[in-house]
N, C-alpha and C. Protein backbone atom coordinates (compact mmCIF):
# COMPACT_ATOMS: atom_id res chain seq x y z
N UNK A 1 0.84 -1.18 0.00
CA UNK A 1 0.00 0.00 0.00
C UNK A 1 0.89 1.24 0.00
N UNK A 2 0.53 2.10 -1.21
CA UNK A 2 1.24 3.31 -1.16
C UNK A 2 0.64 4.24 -0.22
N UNK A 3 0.97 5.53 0.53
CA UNK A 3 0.23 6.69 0.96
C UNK A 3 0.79 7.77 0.59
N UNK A 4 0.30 8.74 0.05
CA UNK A 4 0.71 10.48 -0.21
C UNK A 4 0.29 11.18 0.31
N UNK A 5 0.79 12.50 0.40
CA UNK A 5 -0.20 13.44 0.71
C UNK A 5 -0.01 14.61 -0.43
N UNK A 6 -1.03 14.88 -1.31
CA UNK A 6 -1.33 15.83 -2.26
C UNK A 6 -1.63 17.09 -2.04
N UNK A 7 -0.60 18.03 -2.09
CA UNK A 7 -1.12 19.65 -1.21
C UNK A 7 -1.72 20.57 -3.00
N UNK A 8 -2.45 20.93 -3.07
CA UNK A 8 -3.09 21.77 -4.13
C UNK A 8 -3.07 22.89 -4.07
N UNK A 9 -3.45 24.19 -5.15
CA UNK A 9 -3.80 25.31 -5.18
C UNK A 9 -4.43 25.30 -6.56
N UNK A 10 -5.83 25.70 -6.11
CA UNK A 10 -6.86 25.53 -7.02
C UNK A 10 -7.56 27.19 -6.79
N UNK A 11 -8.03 27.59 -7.93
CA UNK A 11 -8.84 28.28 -8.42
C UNK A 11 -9.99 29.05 -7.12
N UNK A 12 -9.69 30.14 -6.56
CA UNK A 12 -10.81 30.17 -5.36
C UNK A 12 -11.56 29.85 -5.59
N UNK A 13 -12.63 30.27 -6.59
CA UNK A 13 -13.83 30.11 -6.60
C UNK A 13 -14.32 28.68 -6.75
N UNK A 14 -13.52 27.81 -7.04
CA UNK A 14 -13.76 26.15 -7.22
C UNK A 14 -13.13 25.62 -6.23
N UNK A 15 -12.86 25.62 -4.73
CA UNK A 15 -12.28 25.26 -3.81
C UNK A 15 -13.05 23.67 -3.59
N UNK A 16 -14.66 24.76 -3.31
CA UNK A 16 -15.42 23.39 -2.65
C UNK A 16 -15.78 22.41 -3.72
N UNK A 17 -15.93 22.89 -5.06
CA UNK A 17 -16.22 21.99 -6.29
C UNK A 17 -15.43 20.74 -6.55
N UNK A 18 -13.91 21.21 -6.11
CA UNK A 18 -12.77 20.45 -6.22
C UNK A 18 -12.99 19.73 -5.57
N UNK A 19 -12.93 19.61 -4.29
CA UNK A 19 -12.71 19.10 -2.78
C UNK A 19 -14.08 18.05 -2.77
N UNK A 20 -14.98 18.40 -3.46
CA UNK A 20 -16.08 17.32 -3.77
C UNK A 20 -15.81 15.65 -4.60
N UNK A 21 -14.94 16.70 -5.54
CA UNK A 21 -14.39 15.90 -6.78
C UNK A 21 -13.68 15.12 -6.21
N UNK A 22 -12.37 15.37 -5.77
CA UNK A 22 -11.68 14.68 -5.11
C UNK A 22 -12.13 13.60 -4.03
N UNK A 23 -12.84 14.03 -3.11
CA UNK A 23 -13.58 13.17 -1.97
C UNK A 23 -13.71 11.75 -2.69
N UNK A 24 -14.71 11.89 -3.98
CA UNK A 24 -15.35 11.17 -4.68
C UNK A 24 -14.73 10.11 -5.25
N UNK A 25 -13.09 10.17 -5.74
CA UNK A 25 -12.29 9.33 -6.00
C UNK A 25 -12.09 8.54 -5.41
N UNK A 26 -12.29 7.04 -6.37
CA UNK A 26 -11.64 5.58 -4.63
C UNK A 26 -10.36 5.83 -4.40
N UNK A 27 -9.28 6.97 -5.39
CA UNK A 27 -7.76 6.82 -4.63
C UNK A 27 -7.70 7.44 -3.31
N UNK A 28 -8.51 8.81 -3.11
CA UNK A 28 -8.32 9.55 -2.20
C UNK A 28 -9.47 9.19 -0.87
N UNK A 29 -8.52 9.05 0.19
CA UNK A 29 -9.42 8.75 1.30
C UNK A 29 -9.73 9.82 2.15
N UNK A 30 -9.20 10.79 1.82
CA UNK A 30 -9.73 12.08 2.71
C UNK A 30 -8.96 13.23 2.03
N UNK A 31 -10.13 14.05 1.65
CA UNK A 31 -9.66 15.59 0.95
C UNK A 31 -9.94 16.48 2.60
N UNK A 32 -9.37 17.88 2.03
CA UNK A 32 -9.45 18.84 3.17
C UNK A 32 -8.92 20.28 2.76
N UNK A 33 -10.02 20.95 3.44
CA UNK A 33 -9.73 22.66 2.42
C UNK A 33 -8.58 22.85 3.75
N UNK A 34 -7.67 23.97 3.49
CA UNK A 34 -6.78 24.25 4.59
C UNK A 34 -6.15 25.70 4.45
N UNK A 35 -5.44 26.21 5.48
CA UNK A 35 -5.20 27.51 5.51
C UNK A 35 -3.45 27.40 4.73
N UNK A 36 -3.04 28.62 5.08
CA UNK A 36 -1.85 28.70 4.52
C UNK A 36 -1.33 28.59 2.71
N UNK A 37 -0.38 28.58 2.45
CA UNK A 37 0.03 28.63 0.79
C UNK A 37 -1.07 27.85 0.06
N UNK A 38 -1.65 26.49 0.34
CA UNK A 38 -1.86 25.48 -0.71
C UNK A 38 -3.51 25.85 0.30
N UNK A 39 -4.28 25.43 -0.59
CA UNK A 39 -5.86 25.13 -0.54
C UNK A 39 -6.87 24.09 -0.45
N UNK A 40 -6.40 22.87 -0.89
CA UNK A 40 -6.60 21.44 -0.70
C UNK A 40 -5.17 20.77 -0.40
N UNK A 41 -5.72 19.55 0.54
CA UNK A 41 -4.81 18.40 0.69
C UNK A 41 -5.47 17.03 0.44
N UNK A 42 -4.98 16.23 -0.42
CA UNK A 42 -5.74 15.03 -0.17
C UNK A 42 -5.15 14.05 0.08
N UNK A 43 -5.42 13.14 1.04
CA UNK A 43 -4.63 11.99 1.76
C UNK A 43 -4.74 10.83 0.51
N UNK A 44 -4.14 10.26 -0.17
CA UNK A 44 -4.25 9.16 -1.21
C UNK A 44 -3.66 7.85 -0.37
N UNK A 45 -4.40 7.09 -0.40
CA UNK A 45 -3.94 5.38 -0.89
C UNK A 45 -4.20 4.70 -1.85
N UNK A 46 -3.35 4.07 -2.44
CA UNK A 46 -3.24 3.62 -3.37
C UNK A 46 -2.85 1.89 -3.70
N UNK A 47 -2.98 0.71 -4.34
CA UNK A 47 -1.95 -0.14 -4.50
C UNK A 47 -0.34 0.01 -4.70
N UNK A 48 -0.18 0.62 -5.80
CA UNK A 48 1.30 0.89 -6.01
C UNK A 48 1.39 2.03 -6.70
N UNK A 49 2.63 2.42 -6.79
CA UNK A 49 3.14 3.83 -7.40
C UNK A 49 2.75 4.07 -8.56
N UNK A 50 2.56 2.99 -9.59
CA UNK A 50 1.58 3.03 -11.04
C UNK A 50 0.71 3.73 -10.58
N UNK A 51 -0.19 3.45 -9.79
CA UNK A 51 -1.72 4.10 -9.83
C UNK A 51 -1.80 5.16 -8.76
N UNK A 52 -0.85 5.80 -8.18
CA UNK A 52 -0.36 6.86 -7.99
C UNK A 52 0.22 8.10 -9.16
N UNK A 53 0.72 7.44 -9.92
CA UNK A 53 1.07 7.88 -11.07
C UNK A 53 0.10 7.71 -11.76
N UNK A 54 -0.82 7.56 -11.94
CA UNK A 54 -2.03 7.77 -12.89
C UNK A 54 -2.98 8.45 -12.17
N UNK A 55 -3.11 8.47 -11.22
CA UNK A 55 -4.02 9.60 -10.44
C UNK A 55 -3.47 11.00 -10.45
N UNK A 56 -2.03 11.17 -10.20
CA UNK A 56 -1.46 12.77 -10.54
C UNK A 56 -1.25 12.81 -11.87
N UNK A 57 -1.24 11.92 -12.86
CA UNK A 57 -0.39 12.41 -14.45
C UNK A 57 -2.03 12.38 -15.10
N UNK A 58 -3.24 11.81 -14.69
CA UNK A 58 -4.05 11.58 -15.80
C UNK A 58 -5.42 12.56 -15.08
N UNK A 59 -5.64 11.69 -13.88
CA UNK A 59 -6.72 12.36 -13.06
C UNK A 59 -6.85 13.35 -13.04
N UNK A 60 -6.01 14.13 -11.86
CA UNK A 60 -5.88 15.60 -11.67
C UNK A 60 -5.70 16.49 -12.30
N UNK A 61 -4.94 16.33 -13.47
CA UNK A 61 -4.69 17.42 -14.43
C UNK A 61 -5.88 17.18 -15.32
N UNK A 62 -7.02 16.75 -15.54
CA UNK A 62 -8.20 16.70 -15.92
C UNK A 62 -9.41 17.60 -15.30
N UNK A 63 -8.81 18.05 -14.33
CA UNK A 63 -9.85 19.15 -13.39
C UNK A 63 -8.74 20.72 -13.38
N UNK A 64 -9.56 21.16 -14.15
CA UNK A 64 -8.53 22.44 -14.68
C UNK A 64 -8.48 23.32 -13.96
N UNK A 65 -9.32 23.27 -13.11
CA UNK A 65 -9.30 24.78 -11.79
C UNK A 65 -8.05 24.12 -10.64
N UNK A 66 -7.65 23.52 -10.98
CA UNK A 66 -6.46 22.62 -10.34
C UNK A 66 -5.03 23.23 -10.56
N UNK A 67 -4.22 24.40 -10.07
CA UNK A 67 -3.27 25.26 -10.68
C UNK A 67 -1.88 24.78 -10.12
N UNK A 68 -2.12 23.91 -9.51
CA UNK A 68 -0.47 23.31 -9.05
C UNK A 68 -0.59 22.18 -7.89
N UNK A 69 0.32 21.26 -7.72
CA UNK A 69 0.06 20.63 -6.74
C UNK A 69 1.59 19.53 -6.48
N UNK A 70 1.72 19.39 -5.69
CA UNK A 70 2.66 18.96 -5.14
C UNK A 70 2.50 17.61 -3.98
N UNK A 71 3.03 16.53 -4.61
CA UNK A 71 3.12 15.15 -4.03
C UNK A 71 4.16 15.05 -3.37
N UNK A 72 3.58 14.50 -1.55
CA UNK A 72 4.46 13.98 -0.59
C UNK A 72 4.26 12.45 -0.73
N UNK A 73 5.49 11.67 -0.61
CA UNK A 73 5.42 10.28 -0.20
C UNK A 73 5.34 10.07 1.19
N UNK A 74 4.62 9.36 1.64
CA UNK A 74 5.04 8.81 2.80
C UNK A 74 5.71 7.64 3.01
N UNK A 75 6.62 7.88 3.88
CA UNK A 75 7.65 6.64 4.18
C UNK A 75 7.39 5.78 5.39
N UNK A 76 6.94 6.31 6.04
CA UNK A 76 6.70 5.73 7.14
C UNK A 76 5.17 6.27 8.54
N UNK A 77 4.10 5.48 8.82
CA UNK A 77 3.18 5.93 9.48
C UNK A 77 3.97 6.00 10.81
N UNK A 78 3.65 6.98 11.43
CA UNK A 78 3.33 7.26 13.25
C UNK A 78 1.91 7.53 13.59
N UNK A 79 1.41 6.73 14.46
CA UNK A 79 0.36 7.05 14.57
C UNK A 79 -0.63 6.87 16.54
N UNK A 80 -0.66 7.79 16.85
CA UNK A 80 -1.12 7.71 18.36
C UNK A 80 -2.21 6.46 17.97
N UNK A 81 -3.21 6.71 17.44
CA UNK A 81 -4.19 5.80 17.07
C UNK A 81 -3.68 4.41 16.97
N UNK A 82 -3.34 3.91 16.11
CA UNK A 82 -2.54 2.55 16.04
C UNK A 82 -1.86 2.24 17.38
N UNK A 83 -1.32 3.11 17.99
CA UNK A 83 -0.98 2.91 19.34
C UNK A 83 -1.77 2.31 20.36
N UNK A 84 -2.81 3.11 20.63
CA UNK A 84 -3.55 2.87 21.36
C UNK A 84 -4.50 1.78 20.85
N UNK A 85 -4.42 1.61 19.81
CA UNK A 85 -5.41 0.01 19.50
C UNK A 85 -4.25 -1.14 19.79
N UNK A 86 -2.81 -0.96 19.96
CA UNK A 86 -2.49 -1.95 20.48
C UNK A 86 -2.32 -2.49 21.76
N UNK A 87 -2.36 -1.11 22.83
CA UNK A 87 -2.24 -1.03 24.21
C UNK A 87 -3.84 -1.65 24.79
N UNK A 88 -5.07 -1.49 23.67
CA UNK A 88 -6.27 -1.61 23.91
C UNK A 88 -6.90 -3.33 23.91
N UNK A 89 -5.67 -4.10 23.04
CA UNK A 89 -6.21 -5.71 22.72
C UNK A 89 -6.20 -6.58 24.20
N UNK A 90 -7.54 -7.08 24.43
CA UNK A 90 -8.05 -7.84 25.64
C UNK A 90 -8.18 -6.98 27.01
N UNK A 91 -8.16 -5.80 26.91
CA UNK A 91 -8.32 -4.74 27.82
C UNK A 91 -10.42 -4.34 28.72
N UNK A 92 -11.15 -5.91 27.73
CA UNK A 92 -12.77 -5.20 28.09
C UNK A 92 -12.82 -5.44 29.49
């Protein structure tokens, strides 16, 4: 399983249009409008880097109010959550 995180800068006036669009995709498991430089982020999972690569080279650049965007890999999860579901097994 691949994970990214996709930071955007889209078109104001199509923020929420986007962020719909995106939602809607089975790659992306969570879009999110946000403050600062970029305007959307969307959390992607994926099978493998192919279809990572076809979601930024084919997908996205298909939604034209879409003016730049920039892919993080993730290398590695930390996660409090995962934590605590392991501190939590046989705990009822």
């Amino acid at each position: 399983m691949v994970t990214a995180i996709i930071l955007m800068n889209v078109e104001r006036k199509e923020i929420n249009t986007v962020a719909e669009q995106l939602a809607g995709m089975e790659e992306i498991s969570e879009a999110y409008s946000v403050s600062g430089k970029n305007d959307l982020v969307a959390i992607v999972r994926v099978r493998n880097n192919e279809k990572l690569s076809d979601l930024v080279t084919k997908k996205l650049t298909m939604i034209p109010s879409i003016t730049r965007t920039e892919t993080l890999l993730a290398l590695r999860a930390y996660s409090r959550h995962d934590l605590e579901a392991v501190f939590d097994i046989g705990l009822d």
